[in-house]
PDB file of N, CA and C in Angstrom:
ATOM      1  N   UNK A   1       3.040  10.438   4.927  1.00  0.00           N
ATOM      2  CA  UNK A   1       2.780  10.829   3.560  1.00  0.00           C
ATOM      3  C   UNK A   1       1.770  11.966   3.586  1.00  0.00           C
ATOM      4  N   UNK A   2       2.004  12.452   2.752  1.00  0.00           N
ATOM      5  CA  UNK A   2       1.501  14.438   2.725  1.00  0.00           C
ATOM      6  C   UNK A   2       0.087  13.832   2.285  1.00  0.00           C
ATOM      7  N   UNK A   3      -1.286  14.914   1.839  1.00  0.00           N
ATOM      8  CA  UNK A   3      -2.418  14.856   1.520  1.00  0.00           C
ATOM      9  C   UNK A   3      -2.169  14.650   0.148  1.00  0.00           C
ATOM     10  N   UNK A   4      -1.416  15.697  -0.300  1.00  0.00           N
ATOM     11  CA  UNK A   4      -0.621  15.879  -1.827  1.00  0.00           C
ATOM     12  C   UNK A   4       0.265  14.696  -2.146  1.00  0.00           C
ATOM     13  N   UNK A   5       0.556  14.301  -1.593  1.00  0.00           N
ATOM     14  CA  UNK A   5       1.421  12.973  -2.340  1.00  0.00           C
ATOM     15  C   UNK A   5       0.172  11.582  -2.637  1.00  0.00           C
ATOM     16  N   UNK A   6      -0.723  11.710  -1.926  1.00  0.00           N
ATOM     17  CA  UNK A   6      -1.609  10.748  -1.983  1.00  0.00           C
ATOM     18  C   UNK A   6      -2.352  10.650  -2.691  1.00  0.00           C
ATOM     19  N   UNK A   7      -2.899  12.234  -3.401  1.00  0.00           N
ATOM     20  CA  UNK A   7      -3.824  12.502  -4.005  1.00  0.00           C
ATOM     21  C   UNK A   7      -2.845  12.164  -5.724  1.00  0.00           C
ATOM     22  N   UNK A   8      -1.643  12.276  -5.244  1.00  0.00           N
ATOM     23  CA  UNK A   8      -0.696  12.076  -6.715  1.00  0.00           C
ATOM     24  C   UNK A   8      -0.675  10.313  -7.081  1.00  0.00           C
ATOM     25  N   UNK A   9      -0.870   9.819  -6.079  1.00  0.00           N
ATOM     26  CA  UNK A   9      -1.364   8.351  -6.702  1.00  0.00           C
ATOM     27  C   UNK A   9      -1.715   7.271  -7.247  1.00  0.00           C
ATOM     28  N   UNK A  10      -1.551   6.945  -8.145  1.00  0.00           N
ATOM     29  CA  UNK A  10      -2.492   6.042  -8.929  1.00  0.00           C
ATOM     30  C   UNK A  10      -2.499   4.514  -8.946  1.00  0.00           C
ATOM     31  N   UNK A  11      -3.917   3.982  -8.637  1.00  0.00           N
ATOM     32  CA  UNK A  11      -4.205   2.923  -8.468  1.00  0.00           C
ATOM     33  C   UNK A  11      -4.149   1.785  -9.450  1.00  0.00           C
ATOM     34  N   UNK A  12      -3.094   1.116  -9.254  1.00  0.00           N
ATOM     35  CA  UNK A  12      -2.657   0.354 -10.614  1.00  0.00           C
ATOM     36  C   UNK A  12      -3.295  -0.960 -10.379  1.00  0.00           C
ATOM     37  N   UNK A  13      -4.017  -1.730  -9.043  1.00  0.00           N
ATOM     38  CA  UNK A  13      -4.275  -3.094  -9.143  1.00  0.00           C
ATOM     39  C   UNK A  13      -4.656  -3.180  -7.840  1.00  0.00           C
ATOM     40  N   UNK A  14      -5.529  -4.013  -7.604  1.00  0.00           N
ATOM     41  CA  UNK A  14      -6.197  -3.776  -5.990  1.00  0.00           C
ATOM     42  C   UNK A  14      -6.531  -5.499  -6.255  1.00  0.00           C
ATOM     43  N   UNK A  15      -6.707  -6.021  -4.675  1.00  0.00           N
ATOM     44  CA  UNK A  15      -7.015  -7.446  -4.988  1.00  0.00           C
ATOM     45  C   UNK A  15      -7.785  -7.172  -3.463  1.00  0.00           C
ATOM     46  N   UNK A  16      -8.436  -8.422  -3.086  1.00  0.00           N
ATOM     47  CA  UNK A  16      -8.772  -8.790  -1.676  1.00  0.00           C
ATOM     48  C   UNK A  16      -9.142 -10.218  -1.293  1.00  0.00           C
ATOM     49  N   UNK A  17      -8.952 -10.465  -0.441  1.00  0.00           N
ATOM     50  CA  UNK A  17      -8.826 -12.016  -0.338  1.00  0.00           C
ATOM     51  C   UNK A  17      -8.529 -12.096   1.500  1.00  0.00           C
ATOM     52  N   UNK A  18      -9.861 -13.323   1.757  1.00  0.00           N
ATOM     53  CA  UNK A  18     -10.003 -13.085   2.991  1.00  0.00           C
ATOM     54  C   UNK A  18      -9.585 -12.100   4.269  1.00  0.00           C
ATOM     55  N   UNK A  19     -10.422 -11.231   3.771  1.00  0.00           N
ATOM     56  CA  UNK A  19     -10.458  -9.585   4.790  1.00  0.00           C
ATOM     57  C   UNK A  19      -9.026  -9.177   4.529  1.00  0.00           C
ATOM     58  N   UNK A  20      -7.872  -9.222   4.104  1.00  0.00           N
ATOM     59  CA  UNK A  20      -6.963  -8.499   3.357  1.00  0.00           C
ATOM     60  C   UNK A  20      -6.872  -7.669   2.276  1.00  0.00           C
ATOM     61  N   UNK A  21      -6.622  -6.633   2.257  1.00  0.00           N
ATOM     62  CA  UNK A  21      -6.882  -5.714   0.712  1.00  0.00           C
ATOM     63  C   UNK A  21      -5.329  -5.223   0.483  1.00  0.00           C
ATOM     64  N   UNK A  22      -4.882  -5.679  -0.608  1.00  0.00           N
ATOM     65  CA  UNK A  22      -3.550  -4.842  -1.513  1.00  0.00           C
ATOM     66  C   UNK A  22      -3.900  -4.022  -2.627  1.00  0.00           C
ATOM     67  N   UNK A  23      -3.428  -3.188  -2.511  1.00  0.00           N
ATOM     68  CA  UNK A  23      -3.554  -2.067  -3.609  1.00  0.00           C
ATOM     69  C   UNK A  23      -1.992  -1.557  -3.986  1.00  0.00           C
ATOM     70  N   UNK A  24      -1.772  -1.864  -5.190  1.00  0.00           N
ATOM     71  CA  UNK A  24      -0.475  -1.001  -5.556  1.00  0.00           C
ATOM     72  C   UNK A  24      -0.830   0.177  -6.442  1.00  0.00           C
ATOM     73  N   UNK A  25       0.137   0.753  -5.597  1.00  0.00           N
ATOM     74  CA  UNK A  25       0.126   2.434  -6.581  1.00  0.00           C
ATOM     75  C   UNK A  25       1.454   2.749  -6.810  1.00  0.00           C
ATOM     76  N   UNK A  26       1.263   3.911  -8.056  1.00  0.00           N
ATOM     77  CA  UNK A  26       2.244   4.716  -8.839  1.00  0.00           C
ATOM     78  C   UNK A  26       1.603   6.011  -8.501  1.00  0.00           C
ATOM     79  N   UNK A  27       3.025   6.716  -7.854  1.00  0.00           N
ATOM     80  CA  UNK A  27       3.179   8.247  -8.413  1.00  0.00           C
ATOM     81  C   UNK A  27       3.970   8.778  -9.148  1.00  0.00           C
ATOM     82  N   UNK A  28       2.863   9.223  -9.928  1.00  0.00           N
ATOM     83  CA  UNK A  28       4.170  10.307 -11.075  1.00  0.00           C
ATOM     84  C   UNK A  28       4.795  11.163 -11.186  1.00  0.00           C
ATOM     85  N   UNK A  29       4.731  12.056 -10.289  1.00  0.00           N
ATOM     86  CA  UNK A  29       5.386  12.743  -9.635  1.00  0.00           C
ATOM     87  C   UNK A  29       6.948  12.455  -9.475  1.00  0.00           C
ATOM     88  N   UNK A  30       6.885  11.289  -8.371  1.00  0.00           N
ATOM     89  CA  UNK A  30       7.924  10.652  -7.884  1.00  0.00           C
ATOM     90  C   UNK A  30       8.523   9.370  -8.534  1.00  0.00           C
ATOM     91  N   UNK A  31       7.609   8.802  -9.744  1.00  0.00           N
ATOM     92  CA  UNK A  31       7.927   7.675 -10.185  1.00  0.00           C
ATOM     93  C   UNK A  31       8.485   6.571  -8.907  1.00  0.00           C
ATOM     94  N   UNK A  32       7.592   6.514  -7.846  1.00  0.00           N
ATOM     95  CA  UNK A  32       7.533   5.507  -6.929  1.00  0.00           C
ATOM     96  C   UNK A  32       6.356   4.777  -7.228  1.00  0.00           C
ATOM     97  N   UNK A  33       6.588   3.397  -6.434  1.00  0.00           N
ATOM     98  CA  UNK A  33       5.335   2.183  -6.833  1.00  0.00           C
ATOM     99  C   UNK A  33       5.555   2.271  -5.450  1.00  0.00           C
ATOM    100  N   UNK A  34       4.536   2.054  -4.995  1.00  0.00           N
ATOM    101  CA  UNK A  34       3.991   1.736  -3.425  1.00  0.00           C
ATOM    102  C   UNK A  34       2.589   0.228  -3.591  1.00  0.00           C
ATOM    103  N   UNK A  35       3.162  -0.499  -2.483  1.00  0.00           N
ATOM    104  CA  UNK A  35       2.264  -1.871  -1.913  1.00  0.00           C
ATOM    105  C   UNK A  35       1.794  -1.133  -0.332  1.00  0.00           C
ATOM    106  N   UNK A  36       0.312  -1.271  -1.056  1.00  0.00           N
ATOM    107  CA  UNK A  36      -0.480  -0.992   0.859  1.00  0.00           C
ATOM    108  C   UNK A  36      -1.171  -2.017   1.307  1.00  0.00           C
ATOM    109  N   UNK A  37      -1.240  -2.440   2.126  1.00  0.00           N
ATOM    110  CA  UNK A  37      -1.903  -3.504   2.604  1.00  0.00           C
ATOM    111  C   UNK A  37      -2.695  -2.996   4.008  1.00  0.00           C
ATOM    112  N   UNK A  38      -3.916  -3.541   4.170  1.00  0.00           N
ATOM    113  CA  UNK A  38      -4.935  -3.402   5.028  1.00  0.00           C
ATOM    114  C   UNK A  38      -6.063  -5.130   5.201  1.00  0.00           C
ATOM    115  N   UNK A  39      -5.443  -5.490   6.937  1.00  0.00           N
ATOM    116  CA  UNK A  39      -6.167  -6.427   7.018  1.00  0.00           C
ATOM    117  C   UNK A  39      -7.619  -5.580   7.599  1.00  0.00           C
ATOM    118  N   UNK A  40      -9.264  -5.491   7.224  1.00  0.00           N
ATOM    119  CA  UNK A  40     -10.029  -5.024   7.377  1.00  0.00           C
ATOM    120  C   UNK A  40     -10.468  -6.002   8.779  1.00  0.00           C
ATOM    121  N   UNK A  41      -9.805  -7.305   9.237  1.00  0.00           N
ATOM    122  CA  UNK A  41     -10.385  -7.272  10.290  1.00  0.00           C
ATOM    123  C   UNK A  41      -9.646  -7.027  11.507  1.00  0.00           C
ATOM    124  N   UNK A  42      -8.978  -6.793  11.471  1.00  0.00           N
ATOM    125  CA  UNK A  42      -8.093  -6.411  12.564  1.00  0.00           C
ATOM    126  C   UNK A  42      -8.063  -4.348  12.552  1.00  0.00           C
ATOM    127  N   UNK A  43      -7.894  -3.638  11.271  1.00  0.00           N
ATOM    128  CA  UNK A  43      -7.970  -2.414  10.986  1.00  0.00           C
ATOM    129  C   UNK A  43      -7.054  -1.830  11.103  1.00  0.00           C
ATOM    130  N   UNK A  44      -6.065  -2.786  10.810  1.00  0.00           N
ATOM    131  CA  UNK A  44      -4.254  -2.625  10.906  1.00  0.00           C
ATOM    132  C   UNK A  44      -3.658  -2.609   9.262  1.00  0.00           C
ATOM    133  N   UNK A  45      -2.774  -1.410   9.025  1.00  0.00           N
ATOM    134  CA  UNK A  45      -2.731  -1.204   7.661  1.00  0.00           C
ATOM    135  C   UNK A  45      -1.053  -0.662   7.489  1.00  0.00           C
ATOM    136  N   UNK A  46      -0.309  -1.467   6.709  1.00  0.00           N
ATOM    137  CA  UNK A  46       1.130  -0.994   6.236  1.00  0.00           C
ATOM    138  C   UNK A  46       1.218  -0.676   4.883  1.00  0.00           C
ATOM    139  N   UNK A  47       2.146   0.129   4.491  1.00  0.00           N
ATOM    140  CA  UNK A  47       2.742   0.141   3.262  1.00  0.00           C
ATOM    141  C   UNK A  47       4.535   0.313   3.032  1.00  0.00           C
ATOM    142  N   UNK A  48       4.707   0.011   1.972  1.00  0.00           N
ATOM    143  CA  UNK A  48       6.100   0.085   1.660  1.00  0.00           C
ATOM    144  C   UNK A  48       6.147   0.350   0.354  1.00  0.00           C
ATOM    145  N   UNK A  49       7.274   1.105   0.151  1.00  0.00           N
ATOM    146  CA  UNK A  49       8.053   1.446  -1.317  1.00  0.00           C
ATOM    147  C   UNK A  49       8.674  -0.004  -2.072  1.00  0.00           C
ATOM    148  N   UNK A  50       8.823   0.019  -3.279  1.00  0.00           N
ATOM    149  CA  UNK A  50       8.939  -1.298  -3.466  1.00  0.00           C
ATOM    150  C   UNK A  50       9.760  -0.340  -5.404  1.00  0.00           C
ATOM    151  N   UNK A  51      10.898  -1.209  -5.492  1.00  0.00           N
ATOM    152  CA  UNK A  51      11.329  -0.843  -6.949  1.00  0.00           C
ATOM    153  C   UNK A  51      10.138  -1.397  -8.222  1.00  0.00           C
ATOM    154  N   UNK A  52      10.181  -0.141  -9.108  1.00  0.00           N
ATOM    155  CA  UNK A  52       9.128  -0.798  -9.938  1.00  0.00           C
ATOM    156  C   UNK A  52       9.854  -2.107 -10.449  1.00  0.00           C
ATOM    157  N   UNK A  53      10.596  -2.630 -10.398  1.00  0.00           N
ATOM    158  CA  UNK A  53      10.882  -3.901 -11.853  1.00  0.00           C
ATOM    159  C   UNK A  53      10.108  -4.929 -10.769  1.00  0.00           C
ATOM    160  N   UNK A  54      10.032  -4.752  -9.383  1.00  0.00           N
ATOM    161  CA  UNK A  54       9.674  -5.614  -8.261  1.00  0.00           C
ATOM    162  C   UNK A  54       8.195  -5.514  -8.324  1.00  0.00           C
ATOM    163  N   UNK A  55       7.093  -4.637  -9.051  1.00  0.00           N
ATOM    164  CA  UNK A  55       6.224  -4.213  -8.149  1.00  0.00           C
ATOM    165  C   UNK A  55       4.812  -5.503  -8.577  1.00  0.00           C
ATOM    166  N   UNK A  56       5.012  -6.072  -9.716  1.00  0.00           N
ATOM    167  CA  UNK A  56       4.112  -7.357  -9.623  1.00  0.00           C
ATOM    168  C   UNK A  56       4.431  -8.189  -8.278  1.00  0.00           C
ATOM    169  N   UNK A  57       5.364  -8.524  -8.481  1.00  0.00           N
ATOM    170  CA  UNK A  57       6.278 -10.028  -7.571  1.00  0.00           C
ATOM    171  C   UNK A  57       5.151  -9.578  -5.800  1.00  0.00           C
ATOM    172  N   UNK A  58       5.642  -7.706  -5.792  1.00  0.00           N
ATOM    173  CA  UNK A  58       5.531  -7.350  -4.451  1.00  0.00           C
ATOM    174  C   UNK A  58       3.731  -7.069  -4.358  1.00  0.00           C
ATOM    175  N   UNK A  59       3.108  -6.994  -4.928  1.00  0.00           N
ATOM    176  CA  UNK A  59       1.761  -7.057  -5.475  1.00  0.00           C
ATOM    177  C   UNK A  59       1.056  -8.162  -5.338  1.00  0.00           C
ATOM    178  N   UNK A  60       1.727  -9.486  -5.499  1.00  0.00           N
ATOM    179  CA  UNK A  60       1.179 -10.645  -5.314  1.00  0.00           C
ATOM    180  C   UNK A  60       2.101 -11.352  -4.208  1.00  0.00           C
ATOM    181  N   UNK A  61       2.952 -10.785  -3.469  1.00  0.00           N
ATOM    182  CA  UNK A  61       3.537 -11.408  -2.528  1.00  0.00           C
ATOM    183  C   UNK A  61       4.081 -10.211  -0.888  1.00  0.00           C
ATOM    184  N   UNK A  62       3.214  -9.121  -0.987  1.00  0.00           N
ATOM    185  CA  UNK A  62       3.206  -8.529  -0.259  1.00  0.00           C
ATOM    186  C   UNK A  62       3.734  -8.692   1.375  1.00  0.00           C
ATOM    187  N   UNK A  63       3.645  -9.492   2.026  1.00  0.00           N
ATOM    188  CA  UNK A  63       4.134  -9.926   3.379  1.00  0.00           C
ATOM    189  C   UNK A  63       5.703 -10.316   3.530  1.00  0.00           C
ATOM    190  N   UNK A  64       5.858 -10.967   1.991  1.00  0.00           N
ATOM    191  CA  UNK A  64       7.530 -11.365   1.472  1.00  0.00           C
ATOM    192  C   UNK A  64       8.183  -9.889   1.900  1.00  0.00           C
ATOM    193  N   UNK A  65       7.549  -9.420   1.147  1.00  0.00           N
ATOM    194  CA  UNK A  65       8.277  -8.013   0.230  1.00  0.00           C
ATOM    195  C   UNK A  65       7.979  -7.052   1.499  1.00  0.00           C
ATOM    196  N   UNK A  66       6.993  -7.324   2.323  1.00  0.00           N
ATOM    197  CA  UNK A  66       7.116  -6.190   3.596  1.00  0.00           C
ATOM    198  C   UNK A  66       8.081  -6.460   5.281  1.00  0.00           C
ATOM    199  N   UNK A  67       8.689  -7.743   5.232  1.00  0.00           N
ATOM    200  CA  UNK A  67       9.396  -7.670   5.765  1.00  0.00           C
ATOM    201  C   UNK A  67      11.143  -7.596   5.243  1.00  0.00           C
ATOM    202  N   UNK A  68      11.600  -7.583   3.868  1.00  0.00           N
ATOM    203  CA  UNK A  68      12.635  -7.081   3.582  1.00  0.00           C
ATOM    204  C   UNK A  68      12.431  -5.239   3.564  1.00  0.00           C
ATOM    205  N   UNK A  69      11.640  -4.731   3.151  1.00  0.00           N
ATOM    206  CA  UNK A  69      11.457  -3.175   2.767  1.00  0.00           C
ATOM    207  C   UNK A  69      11.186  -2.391   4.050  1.00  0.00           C
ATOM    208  N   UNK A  70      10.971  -0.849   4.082  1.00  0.00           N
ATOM    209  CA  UNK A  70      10.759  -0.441   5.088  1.00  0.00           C
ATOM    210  C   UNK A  70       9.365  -0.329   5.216  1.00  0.00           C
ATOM    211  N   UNK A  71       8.768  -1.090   5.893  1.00  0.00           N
ATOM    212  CA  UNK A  71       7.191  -1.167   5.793  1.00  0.00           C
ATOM    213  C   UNK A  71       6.871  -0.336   6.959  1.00  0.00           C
ATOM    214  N   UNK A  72       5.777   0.691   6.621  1.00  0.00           N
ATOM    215  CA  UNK A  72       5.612   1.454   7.498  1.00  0.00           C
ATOM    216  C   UNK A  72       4.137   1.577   7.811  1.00  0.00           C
ATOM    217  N   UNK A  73       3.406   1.364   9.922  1.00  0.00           N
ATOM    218  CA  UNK A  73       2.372   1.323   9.731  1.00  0.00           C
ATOM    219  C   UNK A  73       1.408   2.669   9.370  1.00  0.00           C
ATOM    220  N   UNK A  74       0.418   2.469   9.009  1.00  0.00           N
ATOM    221  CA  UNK A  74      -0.821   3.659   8.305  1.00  0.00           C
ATOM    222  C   UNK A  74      -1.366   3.433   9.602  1.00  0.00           C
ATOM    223  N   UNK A  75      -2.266   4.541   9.342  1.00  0.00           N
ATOM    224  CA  UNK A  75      -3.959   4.551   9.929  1.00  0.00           C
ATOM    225  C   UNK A  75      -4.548   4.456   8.628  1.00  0.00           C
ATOM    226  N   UNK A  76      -5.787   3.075   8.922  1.00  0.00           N
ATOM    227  CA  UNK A  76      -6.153   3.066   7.545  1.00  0.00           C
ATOM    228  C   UNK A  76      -7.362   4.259   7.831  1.00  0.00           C
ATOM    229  N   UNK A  77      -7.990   4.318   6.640  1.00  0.00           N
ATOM    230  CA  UNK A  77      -8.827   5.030   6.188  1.00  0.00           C
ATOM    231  C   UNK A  77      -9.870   4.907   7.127  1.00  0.00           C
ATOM    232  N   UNK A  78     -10.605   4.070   7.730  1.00  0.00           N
ATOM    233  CA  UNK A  78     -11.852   3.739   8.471  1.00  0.00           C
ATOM    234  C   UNK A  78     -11.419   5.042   9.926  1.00  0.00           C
ATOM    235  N   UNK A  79     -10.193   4.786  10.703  1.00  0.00           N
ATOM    236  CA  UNK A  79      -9.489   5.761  11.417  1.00  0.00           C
ATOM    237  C   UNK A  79      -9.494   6.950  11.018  1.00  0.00           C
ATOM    238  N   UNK A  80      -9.321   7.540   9.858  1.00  0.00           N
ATOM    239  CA  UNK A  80      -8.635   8.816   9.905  1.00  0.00           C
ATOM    240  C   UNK A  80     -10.542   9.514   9.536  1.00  0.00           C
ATOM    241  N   UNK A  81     -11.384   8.513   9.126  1.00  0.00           N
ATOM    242  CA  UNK A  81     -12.744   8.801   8.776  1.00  0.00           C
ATOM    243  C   UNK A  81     -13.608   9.274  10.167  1.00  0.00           C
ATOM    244  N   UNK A  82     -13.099   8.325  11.333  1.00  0.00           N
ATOM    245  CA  UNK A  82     -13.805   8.464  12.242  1.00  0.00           C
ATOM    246  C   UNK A  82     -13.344   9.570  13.106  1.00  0.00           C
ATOM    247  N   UNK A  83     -12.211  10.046  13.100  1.00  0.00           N
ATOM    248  CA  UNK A  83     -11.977  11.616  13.476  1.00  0.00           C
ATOM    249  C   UNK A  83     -12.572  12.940  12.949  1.00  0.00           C
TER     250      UNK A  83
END
């Protein structure tokens, strides 16, 4: 994902729960909903595209919804910081 697609973003709902963080976003641009997930203790981070009518269900059930979709791994943020 480009710098520009990221920065097009928007953060619709973030949760965290034992060292796991989900954040779903919308771009408007693309009218895509994206689920990211980052376990902070391990520092291992995926996301996947997800249809909006799906994107609560995949929001609160993220691991469901990332092994049907194409879940793809990140470098989370802590990584791309320390370069």
């Amino acid at each position: 994902m480009t710098a520009t697609a990221l920065s097009n973003r928007r953060e619709l709902a973030h949760r965290t729960s034992d060292g796991i963080e989900i954040t779903l976003f919308w771009s408007k641009p693309s009218d895509q909903v994206t689920i990211a997930v980052l376990d902070t203790r391990s520092d291992e981070a995926l996301e996947f595209d997800v249809d909006g009518s799906a994107a609560l269900d995949a929001f609160n059930h993220p691991f469901a919804y990332a092994a049907t979709q194409r879940a793809r791994s990140v470098a989370p943020l802590s990584a791309a910081v320390a370069h």
